[in-house]
Protein backbone atom coordinates (compact mmCIF):
# COMPACT_ATOMS: atom_id res chain seq x y z
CA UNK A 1 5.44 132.48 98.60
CA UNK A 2 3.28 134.97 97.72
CA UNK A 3 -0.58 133.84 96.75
CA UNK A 4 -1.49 136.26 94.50
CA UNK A 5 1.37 138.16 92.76
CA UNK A 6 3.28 136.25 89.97
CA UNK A 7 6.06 137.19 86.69
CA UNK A 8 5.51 135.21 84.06
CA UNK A 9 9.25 134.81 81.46
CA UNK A 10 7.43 134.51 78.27
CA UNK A 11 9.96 133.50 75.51
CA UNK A 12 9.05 134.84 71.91
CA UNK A 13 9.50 134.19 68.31
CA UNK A 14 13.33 134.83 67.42
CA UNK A 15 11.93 135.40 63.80
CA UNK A 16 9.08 133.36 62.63
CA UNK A 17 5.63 134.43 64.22
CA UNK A 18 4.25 130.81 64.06
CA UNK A 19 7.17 129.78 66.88
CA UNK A 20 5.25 130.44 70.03
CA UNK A 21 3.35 128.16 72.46
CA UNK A 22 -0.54 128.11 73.07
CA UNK A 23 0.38 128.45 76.50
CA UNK A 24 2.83 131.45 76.02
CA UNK A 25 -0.66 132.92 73.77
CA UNK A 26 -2.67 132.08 76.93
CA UNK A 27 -0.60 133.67 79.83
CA UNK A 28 -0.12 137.25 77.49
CA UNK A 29 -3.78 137.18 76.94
CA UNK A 30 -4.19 136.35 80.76
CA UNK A 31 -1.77 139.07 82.56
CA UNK A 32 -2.10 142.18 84.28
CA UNK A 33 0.59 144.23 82.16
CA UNK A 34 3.73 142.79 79.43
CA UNK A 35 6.84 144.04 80.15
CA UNK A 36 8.34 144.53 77.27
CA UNK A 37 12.10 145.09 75.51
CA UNK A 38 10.26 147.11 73.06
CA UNK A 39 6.91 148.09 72.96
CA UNK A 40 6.76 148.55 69.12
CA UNK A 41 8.27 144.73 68.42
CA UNK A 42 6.28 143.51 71.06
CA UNK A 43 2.85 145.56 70.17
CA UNK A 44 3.54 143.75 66.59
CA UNK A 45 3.46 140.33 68.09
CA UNK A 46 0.88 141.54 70.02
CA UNK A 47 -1.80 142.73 67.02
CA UNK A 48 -0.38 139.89 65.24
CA UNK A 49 -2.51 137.07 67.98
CA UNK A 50 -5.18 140.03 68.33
CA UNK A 51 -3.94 140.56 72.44
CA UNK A 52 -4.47 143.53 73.65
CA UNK A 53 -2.92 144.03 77.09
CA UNK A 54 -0.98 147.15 78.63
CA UNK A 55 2.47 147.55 77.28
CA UNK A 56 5.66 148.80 79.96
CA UNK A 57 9.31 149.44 78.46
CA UNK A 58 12.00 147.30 80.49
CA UNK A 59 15.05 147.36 79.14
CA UNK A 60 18.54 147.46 80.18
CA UNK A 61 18.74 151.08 79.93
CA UNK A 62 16.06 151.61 82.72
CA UNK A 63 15.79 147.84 84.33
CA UNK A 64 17.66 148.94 87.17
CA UNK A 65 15.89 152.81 88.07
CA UNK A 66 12.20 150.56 87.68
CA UNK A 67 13.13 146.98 89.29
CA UNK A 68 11.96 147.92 92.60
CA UNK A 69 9.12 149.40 91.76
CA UNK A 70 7.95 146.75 89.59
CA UNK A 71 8.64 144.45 93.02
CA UNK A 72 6.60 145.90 95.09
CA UNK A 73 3.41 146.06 92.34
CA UNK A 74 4.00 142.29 92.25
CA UNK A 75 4.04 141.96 95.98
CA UNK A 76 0.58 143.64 96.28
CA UNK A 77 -0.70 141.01 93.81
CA UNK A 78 -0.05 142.06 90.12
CA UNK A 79 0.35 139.69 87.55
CA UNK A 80 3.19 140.75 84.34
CA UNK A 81 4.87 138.54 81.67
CA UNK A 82 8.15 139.34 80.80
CA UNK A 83 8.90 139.40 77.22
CA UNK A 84 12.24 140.87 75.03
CA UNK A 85 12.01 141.50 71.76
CA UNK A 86 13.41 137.55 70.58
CA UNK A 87 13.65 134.64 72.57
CA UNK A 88 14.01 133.66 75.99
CA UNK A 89 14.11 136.68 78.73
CA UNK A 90 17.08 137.24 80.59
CA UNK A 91 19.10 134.65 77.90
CA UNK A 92 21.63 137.88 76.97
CA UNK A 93 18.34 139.86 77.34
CA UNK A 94 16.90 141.74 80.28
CA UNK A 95 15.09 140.02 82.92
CA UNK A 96 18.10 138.63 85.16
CA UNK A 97 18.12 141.60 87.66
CA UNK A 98 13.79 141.14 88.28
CA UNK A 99 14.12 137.82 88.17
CA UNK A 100 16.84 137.64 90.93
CA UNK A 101 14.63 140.25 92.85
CA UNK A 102 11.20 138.67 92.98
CA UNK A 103 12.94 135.49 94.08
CA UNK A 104 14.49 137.27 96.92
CA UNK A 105 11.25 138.86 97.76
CA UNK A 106 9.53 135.08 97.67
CA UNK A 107 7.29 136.09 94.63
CA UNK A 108 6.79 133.04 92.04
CA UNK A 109 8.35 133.23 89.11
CA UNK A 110 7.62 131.12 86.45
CA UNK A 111 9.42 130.71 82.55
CA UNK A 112 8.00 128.83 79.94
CA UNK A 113 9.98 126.76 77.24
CA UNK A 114 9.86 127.96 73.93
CA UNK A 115 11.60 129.85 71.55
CA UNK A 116 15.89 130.76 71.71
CA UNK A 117 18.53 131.27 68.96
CA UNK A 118 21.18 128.83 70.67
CA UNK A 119 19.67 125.28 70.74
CA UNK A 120 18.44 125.14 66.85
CA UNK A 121 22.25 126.52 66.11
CA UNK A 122 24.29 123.99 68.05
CA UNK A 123 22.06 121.06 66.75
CA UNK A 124 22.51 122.75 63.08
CA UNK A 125 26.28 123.23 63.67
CA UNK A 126 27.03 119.21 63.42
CA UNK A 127 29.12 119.96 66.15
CA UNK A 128 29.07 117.51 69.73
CA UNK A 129 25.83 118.47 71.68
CA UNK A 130 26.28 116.33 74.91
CA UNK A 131 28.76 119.48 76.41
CA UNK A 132 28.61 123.23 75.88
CA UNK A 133 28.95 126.57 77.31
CA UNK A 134 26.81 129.51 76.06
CA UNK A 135 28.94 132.53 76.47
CA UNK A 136 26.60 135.09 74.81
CA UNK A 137 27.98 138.30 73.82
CA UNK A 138 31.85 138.51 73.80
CA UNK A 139 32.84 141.73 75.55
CA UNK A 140 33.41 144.72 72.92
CA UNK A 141 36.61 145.83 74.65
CA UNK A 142 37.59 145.64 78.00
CA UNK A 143 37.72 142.16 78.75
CA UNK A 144 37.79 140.78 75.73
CA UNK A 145 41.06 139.18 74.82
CA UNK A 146 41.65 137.60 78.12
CA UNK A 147 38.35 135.89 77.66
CA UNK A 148 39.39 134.77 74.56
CA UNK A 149 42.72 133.26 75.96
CA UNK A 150 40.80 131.47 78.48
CA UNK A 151 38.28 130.21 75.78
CA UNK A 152 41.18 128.64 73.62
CA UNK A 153 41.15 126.08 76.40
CA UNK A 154 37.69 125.60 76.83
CA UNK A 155 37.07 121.80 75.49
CA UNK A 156 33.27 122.09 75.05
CA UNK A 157 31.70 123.06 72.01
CA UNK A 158 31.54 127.05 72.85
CA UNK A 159 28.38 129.19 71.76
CA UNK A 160 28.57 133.15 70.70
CA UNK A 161 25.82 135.81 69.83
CA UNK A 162 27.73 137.98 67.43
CA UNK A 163 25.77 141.20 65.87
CA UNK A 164 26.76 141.40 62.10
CA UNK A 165 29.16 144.59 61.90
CA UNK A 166 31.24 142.49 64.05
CA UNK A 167 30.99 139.43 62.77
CA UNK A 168 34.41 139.08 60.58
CA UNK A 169 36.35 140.53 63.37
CA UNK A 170 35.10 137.99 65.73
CA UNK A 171 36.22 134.65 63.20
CA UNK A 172 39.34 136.60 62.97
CA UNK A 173 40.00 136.75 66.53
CA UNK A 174 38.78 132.92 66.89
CA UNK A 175 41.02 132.04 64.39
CA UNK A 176 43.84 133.89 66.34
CA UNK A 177 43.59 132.04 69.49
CA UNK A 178 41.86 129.02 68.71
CA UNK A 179 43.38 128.36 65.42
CA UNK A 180 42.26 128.85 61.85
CA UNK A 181 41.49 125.32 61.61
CA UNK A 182 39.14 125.27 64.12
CA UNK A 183 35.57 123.69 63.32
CA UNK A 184 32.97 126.30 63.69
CA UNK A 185 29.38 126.80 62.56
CA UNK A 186 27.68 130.61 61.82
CA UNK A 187 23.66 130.63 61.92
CA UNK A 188 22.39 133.91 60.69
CA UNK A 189 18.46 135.13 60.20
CA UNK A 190 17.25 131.68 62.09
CA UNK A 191 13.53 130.67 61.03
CA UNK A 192 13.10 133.70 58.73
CA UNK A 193 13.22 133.67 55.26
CA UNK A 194 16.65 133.97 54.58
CA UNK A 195 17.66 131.65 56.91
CA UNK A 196 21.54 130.42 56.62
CA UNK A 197 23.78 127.72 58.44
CA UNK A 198 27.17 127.97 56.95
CA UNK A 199 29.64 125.30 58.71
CA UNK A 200 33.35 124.76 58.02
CA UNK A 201 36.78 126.06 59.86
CA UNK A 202 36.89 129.52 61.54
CA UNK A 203 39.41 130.55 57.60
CA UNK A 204 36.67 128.84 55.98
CA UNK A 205 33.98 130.78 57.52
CA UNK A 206 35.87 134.37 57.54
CA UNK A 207 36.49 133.78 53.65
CA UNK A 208 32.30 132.77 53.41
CA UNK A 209 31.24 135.91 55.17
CA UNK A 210 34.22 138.27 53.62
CA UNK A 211 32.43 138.05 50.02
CA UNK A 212 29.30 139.29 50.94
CA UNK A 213 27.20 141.89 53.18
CA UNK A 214 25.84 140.79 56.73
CA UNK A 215 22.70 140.98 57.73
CA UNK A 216 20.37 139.66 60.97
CA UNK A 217 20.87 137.93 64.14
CA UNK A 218 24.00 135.86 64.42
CA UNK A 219 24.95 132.43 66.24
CA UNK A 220 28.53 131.58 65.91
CA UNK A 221 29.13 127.75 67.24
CA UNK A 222 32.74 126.77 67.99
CA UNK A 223 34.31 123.12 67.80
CA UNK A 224 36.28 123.18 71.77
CA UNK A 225 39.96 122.29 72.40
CA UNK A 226 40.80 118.73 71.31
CA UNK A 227 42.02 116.74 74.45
């Protein structure tokens, strides 16, 4: 393992600035260079905790043209964090692809707990805990119906990031192959302001969010197949 040379996943506030560790402070403040999803969210965080470290743009437009690169600054002995713009790196964010390559190249890696959308909206949803499978983004097109036949079997609770132009179309097709009477929970604008946890059955839920306009990050939680 390399002595010297180290990434650092730093998970960050999915809304409210107060939801980040002393430790997560410590490491930003401690780094050679953030990585960052965006440099503008990020340099707000940033000013917020008065850190002032280099900002890089890694994102999944240009993740896989500067992974390598990135490798071999680590290998002679540079120190990043790794932060998107909400959450946990790499959770439907970038940070997979230089993860998987600074384990290959035996440089530490090292992610600390904090902050995601997923956990607070399962335990909000009422819905069983013990199983689940996080499936993320539902593919826009190709893809996406046969994933959603396969789902309507799935017996765990299921968990979906949903943006919120696409939200209504997403119950709808839920409803289609799960059935409309399927238990679901929607989370949208977690620990901000406006925070809202609306649970009932996937009609229920597509009637809710047809009477009004959409805004913010969405968690869609999703009762599995009855045995």
């Amino acid at each position: 393992m390399n002595e010297n040379g180290k990434l650092y996943l730093v998970p960050t506030p999915i809304g409210n600035l107060e939801d980040i560790t002393l430790r997560a402070l410590n490491v930003l403040q401690s780094v050679d260079l953030i990585l960052a999803e965006d440099t503008r969210t990020s340099g707000k965080l940033l000013k917020h905790y008065k850190i002032d470290k280099p900002l890089k743009s890694y994102h999944i437009h240009n993740e896989h043209q500067t992974v390598q690169h990135l490798v071999s600054q680590l290998k002679e002995g540079a120190v990043f964090a790794l932060v998107s713009d909400a959450g946990t790196p790499a959770v439907s964010d970038p940070g997979f692809l230089l993860t998987r390559a600074c384990v290959k190249e035996n440089i530490a890696v090292e992610c600390l707990p904090g902050a995601t959308a997923f956990v607070p909206a399962l335990v909000n949803s009422g819905l069983p805990c013990d199983k689940f499978v996080f499936e993320g983004f539902l593919p826009h097109k190709k893809g996406r119906q046969t994933r959603l036949q396969l789902l309507a079997e799935e017996s765990r609770t299921m968990i979906f990031y949903e943006s919120p132009h696409r939200l209504l179309k997403t119950l709808g097709q839920l409803g289609e192959h799960f059935g409309s009477g399927r238990q679901a929970s929607v989370s949208r604008e977690l620990t901000k302001m406006y925070e809202e946890n609306v649970q009932g059955t996937l009609e229920e839920l597509t009637a809710h969010f047809s009477e009004k306009k959409i805004k913010g990050e969405i968690v869609v939680v999703v009762e599995g197949k009855s045995k």
